[in-house]
C-alpha atoms as a PDB file:
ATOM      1  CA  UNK A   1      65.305  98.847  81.942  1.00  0.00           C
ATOM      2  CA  UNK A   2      64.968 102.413  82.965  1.00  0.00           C
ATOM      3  CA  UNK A   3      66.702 101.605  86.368  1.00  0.00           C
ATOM      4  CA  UNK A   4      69.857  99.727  84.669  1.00  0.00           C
ATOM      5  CA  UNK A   5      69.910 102.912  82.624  1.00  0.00           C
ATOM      6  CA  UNK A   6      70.448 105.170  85.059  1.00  0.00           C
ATOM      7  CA  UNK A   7      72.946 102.719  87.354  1.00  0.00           C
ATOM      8  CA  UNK A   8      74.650 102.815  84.025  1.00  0.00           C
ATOM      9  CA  UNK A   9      74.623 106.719  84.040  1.00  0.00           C
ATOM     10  CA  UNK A  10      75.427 107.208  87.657  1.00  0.00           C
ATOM     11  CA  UNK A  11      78.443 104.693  87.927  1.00  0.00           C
ATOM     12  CA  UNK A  12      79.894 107.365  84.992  1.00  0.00           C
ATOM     13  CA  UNK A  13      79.445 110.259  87.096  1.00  0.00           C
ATOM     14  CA  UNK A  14      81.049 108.053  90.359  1.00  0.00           C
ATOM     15  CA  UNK A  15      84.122 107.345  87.710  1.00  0.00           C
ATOM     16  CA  UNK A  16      84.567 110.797  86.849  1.00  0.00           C
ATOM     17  CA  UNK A  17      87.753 111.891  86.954  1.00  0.00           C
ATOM     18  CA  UNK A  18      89.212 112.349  90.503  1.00  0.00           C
ATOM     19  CA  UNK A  19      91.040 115.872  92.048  1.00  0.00           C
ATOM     20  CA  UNK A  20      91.832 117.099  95.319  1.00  0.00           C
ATOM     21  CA  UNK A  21      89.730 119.655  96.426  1.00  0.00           C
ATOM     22  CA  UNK A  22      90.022 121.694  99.363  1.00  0.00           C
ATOM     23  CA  UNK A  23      87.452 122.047 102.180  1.00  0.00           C
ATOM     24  CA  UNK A  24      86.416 123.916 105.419  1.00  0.00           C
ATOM     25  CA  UNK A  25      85.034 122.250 107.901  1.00  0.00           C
ATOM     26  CA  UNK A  26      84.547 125.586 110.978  1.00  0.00           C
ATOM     27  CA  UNK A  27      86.590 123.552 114.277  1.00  0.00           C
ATOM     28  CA  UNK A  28      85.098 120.103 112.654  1.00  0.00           C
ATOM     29  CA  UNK A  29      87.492 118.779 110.887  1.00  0.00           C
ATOM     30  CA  UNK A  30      88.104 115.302 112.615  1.00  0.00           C
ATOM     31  CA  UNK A  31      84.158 115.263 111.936  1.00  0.00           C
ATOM     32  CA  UNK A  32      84.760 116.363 108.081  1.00  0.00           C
ATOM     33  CA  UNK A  33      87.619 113.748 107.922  1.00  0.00           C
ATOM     34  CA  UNK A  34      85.482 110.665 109.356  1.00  0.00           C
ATOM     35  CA  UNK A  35      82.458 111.295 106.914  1.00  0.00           C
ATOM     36  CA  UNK A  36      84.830 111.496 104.263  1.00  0.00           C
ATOM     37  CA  UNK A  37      86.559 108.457 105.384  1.00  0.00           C
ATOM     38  CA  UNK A  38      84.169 106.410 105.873  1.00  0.00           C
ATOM     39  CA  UNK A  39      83.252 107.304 102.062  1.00  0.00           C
ATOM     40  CA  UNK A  40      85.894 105.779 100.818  1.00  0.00           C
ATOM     41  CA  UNK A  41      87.521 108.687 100.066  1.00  0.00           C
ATOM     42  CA  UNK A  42      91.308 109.570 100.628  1.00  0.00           C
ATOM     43  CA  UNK A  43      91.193 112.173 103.177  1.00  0.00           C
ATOM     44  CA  UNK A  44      94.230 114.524 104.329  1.00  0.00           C
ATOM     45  CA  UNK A  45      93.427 116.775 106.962  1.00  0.00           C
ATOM     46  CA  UNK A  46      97.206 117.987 108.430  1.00  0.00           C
ATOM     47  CA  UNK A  47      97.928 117.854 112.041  1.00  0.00           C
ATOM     48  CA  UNK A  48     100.898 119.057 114.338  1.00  0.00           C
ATOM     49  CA  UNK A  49     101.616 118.909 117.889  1.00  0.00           C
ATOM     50  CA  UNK A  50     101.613 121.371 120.232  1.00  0.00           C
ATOM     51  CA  UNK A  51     101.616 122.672 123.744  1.00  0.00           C
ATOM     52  CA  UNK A  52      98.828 123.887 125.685  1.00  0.00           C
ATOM     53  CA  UNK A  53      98.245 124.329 129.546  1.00  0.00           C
ATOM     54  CA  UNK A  54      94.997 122.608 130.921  1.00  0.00           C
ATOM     55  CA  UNK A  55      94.207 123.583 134.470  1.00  0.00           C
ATOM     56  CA  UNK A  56      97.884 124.327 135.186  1.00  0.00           C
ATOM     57  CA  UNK A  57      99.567 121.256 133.286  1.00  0.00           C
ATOM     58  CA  UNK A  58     101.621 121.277 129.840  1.00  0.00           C
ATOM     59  CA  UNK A  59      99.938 118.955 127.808  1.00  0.00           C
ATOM     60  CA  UNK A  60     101.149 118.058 124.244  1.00  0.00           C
ATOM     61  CA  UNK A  61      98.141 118.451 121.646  1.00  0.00           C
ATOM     62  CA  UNK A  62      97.541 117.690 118.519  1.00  0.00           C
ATOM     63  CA  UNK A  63      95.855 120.299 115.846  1.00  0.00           C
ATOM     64  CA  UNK A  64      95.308 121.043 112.650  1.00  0.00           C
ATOM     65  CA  UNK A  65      98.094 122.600 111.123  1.00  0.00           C
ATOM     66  CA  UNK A  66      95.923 124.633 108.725  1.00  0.00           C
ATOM     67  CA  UNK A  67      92.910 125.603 111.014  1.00  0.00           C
ATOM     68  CA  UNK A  68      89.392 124.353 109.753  1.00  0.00           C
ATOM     69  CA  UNK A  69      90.659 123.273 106.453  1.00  0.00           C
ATOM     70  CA  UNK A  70      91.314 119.801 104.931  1.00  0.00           C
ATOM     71  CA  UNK A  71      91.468 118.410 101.482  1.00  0.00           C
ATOM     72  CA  UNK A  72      89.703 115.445  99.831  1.00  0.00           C
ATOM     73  CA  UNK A  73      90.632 113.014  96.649  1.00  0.00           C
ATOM     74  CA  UNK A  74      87.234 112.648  94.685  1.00  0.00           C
ATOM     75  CA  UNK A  75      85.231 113.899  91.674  1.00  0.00           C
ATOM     76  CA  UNK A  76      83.296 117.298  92.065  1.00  0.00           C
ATOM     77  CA  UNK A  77      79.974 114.144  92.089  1.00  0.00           C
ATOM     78  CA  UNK A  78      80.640 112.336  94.350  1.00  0.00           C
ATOM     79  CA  UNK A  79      81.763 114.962  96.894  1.00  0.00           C
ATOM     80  CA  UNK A  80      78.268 116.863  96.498  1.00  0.00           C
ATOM     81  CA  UNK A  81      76.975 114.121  97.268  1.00  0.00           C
ATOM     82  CA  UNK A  82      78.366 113.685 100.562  1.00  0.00           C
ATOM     83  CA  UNK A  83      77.930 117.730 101.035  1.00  0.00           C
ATOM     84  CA  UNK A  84      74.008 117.179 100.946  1.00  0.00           C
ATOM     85  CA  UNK A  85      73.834 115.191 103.841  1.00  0.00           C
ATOM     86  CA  UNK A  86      76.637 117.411 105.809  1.00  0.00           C
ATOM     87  CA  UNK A  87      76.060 120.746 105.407  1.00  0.00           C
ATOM     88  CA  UNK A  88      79.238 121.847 107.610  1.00  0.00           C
ATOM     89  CA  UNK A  89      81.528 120.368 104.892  1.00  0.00           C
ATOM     90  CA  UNK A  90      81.942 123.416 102.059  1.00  0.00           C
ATOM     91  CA  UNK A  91      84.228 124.176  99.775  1.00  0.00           C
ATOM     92  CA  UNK A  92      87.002 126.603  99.560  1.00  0.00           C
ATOM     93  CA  UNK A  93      86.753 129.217  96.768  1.00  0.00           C
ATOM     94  CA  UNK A  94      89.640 131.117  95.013  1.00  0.00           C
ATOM     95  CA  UNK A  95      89.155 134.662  93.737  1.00  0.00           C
ATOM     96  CA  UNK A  96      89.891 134.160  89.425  1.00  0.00           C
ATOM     97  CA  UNK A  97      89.376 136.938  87.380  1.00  0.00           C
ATOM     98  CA  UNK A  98      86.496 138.352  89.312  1.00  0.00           C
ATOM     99  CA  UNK A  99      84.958 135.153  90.417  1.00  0.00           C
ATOM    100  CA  UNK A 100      85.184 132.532  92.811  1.00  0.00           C
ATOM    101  CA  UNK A 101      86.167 129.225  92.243  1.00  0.00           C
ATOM    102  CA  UNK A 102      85.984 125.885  94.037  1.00  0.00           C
ATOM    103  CA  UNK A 103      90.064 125.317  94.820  1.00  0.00           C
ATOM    104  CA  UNK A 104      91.301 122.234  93.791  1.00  0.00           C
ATOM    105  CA  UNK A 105      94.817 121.630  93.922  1.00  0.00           C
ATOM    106  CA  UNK A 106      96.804 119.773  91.347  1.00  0.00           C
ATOM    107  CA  UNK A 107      97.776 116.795  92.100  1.00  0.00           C
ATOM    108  CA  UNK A 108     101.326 116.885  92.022  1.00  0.00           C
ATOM    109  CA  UNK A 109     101.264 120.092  93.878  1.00  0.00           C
ATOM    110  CA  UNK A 110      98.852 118.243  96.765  1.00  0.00           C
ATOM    111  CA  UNK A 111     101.592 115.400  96.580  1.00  0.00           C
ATOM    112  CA  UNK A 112     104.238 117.529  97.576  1.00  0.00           C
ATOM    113  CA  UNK A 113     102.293 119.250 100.294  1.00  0.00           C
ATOM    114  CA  UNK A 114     101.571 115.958 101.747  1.00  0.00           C
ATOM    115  CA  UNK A 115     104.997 114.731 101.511  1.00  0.00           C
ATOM    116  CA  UNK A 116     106.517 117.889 103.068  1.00  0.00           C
ATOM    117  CA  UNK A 117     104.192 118.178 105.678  1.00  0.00           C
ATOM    118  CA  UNK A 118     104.354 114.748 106.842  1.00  0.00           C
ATOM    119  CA  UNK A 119     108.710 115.323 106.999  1.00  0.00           C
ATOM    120  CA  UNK A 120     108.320 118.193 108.717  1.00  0.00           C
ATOM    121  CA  UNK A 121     106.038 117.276 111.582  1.00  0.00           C
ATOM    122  CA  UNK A 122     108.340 118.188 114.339  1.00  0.00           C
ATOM    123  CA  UNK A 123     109.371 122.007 113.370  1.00  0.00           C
ATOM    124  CA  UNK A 124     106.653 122.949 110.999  1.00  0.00           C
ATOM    125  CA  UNK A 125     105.174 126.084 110.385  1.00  0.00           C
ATOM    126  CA  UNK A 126     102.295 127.067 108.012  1.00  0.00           C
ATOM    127  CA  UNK A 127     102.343 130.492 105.730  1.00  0.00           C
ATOM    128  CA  UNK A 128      99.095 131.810 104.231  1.00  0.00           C
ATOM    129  CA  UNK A 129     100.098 132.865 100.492  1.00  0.00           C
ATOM    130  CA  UNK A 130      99.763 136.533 102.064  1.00  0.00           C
ATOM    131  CA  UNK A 131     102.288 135.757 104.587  1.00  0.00           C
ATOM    132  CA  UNK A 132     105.274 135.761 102.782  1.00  0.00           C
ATOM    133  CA  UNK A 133     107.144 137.387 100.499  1.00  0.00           C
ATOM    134  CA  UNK A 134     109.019 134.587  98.360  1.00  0.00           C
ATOM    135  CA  UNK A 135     111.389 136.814  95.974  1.00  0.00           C
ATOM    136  CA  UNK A 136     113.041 138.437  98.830  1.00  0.00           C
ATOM    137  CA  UNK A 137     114.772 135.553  99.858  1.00  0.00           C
ATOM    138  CA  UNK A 138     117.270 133.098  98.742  1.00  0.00           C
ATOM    139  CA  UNK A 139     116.436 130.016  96.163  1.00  0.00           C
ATOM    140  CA  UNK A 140     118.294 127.030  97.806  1.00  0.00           C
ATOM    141  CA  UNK A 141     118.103 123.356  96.938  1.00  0.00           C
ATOM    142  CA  UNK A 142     118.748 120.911  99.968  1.00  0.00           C
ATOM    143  CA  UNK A 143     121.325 118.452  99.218  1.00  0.00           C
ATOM    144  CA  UNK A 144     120.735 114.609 101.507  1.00  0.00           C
ATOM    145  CA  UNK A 145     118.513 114.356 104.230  1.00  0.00           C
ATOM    146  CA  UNK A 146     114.733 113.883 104.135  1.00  0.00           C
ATOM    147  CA  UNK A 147     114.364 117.022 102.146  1.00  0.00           C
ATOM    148  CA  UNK A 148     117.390 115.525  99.065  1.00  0.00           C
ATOM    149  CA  UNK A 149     116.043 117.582  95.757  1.00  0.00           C
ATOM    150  CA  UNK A 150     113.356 119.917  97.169  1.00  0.00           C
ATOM    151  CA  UNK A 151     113.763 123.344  95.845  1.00  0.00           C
ATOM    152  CA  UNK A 152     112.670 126.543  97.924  1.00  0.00           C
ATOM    153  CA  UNK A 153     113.426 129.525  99.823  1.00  0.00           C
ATOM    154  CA  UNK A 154     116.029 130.503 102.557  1.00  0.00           C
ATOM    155  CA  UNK A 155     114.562 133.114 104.725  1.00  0.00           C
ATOM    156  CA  UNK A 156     113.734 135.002 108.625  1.00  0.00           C
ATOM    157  CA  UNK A 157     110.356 134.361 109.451  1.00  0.00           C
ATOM    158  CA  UNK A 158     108.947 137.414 111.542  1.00  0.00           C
ATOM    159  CA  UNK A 159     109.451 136.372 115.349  1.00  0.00           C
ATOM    160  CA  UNK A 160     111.771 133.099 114.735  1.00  0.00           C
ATOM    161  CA  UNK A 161     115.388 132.868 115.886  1.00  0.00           C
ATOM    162  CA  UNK A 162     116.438 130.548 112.923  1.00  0.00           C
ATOM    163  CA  UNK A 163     116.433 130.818 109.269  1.00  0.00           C
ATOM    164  CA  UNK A 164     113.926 128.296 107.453  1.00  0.00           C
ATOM    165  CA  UNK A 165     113.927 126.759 104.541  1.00  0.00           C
ATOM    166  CA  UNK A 166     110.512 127.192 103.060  1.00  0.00           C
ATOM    167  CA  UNK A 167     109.114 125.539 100.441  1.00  0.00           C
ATOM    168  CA  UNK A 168     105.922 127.117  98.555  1.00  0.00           C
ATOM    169  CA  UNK A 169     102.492 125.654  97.041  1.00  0.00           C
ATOM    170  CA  UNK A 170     100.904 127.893  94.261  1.00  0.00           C
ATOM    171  CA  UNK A 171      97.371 127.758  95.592  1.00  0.00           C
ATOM    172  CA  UNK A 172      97.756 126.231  98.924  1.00  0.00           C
ATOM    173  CA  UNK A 173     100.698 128.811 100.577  1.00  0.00           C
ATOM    174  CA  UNK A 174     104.072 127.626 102.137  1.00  0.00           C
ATOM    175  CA  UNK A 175     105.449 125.587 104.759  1.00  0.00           C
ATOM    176  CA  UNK A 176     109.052 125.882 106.687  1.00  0.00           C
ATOM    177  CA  UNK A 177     110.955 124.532 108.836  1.00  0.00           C
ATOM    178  CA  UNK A 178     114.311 124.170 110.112  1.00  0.00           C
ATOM    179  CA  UNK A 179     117.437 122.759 107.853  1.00  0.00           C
ATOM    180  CA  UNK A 180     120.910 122.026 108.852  1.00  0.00           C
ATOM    181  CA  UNK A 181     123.176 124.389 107.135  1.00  0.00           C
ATOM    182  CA  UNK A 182     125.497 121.518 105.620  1.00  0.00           C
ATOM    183  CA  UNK A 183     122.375 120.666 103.769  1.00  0.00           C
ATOM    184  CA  UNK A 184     121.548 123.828 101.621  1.00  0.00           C
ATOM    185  CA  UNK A 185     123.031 124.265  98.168  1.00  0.00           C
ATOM    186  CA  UNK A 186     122.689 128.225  96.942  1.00  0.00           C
ATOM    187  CA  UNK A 187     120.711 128.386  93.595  1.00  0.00           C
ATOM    188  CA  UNK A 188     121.762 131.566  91.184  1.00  0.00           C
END
């Protein structure tokens, strides 16, 4: 009886309700990822290509777009769970009135971020929250293409040619890339 009890009590904790949380994994992430995986858990850990030279030859690579971090859909439970047996997995913290936090990221927010990052795969650029400063620029809303309804900001990035159209996450920071200027609509 005891036994069914506590199944009982620990399928509760299992169903407790889910959140994205964000995680570092130091240069494991593929690692992080396939434990997580293999968990059952949805896993997005961003990637983007990119050049690098390998004894003399160009190769195209693929790497995280934000290094050693990727972000997991679970209950705070089950995810320390999985953290006991792989002690490489941690969590990230945000500063809040004095303390740290464990990060999780909204879900709509971590929606967004997925959706956007995914688009821009080709010309993609990640901005710590540090990194830029939003109210200088330009609110613009893009009008057709892949981007139709996204709101963000028109701005020079430090060291890039082109303007980007950047679009910012509260907790996670910002991401640009490149849009065609027949598809930016000025916001007042």
């Amino acid at each position: 009886m005891k036994t069914e009890a506590k199944d009982i009590n620990e399928n509760k904790k299992m169903q407790e309700e889910q959140e994205w949380f964000a995680l570092k994994a130091s240069r494991k992430e593929a690692k992080a990822a396939e434990v997580l995986e293999a968990a059952g858990l949805r896993v997005y850990a961003p990637q983007v290509e990119a050049d690098m030279t390998y004894r003399g030859k160009k190769k195209i690579v693929a790497r995280p777009l934000i290094p050693n971090t990727l972000f997991a859909y679970t209950s705070f439970h089950v995810l320390n769970v999985i953290k006991q047996d792989y002690p490489f997995i941690t969590y990230c913290y945000k500063k809040v009135e004095g303390k740290f936090k464990i990060l999780k990221i909204p879900a709509r927010e971590m929606e967004r971020f997925i959706d956007s990052s995914t688009k821009m795969k080709d010309d993609i650029a990640y901005f710590q929250p540090n990194e830029i400063e939003l109210k200088k620029g330009d609110r613009v809303r893009i009008v057709g293409g892949v981007f139709d309804g996204y709101e963000g900001t028109l701005l020079k990035a430090k060291g890039r040619a082109k303007r980007m159209f950047v679009i910012n996450f509260e907790l996670l920071g910002s991401l640009g890339t490149h849009i065609e200027p027949e598809y930016i609509q000025l916001l007042k």
